[in-house]
C-alpha atoms as a PDB file:
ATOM      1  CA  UNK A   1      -4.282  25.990 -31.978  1.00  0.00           C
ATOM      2  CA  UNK A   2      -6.916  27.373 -29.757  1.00  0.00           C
ATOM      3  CA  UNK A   3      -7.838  23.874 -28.413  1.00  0.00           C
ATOM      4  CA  UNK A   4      -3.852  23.540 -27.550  1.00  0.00           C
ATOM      5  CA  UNK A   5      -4.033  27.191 -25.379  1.00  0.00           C
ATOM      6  CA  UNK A   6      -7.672  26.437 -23.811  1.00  0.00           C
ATOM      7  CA  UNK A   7      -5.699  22.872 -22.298  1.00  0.00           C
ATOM      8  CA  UNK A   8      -2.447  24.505 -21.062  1.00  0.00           C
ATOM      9  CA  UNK A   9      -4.582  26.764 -19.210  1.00  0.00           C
ATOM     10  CA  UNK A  10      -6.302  23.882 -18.135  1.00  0.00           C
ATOM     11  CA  UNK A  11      -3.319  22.319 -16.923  1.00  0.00           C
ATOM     12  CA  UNK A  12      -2.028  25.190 -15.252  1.00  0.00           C
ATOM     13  CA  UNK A  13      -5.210  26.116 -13.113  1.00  0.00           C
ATOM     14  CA  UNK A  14      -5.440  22.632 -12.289  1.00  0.00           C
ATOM     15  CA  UNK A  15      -2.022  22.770 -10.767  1.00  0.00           C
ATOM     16  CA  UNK A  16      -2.635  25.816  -9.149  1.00  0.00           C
ATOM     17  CA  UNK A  17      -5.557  23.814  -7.370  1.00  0.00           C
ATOM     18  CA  UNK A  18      -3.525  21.121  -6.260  1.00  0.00           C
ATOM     19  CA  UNK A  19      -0.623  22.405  -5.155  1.00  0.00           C
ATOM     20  CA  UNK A  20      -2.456  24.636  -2.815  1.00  0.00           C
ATOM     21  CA  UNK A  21      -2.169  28.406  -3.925  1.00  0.00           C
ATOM     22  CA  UNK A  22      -3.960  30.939  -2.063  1.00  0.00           C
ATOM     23  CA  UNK A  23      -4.364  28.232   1.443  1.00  0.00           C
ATOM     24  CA  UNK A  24      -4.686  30.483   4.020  1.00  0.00           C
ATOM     25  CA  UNK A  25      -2.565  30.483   7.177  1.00  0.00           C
ATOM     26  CA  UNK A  26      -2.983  31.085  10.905  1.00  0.00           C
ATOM     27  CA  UNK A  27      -1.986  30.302  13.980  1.00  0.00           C
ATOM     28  CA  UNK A  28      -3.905  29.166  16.885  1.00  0.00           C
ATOM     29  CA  UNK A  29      -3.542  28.670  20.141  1.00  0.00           C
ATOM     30  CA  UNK A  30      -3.797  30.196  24.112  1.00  0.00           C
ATOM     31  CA  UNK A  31      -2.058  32.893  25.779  1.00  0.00           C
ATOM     32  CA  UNK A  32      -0.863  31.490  29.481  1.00  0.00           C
ATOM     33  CA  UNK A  33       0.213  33.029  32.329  1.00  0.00           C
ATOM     34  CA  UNK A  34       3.831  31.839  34.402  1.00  0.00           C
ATOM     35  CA  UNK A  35       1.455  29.785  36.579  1.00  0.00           C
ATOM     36  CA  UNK A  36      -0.467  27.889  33.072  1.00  0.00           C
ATOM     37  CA  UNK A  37      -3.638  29.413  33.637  1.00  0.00           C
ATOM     38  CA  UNK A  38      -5.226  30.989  30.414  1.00  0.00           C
ATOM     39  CA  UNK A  39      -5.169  34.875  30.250  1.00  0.00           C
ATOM     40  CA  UNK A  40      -8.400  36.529  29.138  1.00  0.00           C
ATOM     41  CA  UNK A  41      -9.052  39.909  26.752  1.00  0.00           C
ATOM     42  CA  UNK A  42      -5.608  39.809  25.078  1.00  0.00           C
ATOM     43  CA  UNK A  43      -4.927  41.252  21.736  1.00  0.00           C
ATOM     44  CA  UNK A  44      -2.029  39.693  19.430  1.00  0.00           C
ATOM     45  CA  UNK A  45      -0.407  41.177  16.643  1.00  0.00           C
ATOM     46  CA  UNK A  46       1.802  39.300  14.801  1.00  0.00           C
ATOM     47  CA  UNK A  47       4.141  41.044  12.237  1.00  0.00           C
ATOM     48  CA  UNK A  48       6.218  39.090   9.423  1.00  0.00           C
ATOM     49  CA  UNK A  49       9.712  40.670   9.859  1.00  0.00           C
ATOM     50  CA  UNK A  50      10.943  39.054   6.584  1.00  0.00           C
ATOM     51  CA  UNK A  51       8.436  38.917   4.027  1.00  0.00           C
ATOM     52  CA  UNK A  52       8.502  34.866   2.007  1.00  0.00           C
ATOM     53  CA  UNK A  53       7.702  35.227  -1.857  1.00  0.00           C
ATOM     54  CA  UNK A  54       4.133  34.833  -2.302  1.00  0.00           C
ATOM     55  CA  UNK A  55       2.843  35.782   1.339  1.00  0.00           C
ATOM     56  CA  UNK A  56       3.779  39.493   1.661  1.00  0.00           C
ATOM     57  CA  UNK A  57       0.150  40.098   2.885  1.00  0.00           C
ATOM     58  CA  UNK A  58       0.511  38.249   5.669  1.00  0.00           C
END
C-alpha cells in the first residue's frame, strides 16, 4: 500500500514537471516613439485586469 501512494505521487510530480507548472512569464520588448526611435528611462506597469486560474500573482 505505501509503495502504491509513494508512485502516484511520483506520477503526479512528474506531471507537474512536464507540463510546465510554475514557468514564469514576461514580456519583452522596446518602448518607441511615433518616429521608431527607442525611448529611454521609461517605467511600465502592467496590470492583469482579469485574473486566469493559476496566475493571479501576475
Amino acid at each position: 500500500m505505501k509503495i502504491r501512494v509513494f508512485l502516484v505521487i511520483l506520477v503526479l510530480s512528474s506531471c507537474l514537471l512536464l507540463f510546465g507548472c510554475g514557468k514564469k512569464s514576461g514580456l519583452e520588448g522596446k518602448v518607441v516613439d511615433g518616429k521608431g526611435s527607442p525611448m529611454a528611462g521609461l517605467k511600465i506597469i502592467a496590470n492583469q485586469v482579469t485574473p486566469i486560474k493559476g496566475y493571479e500573482q501576475f
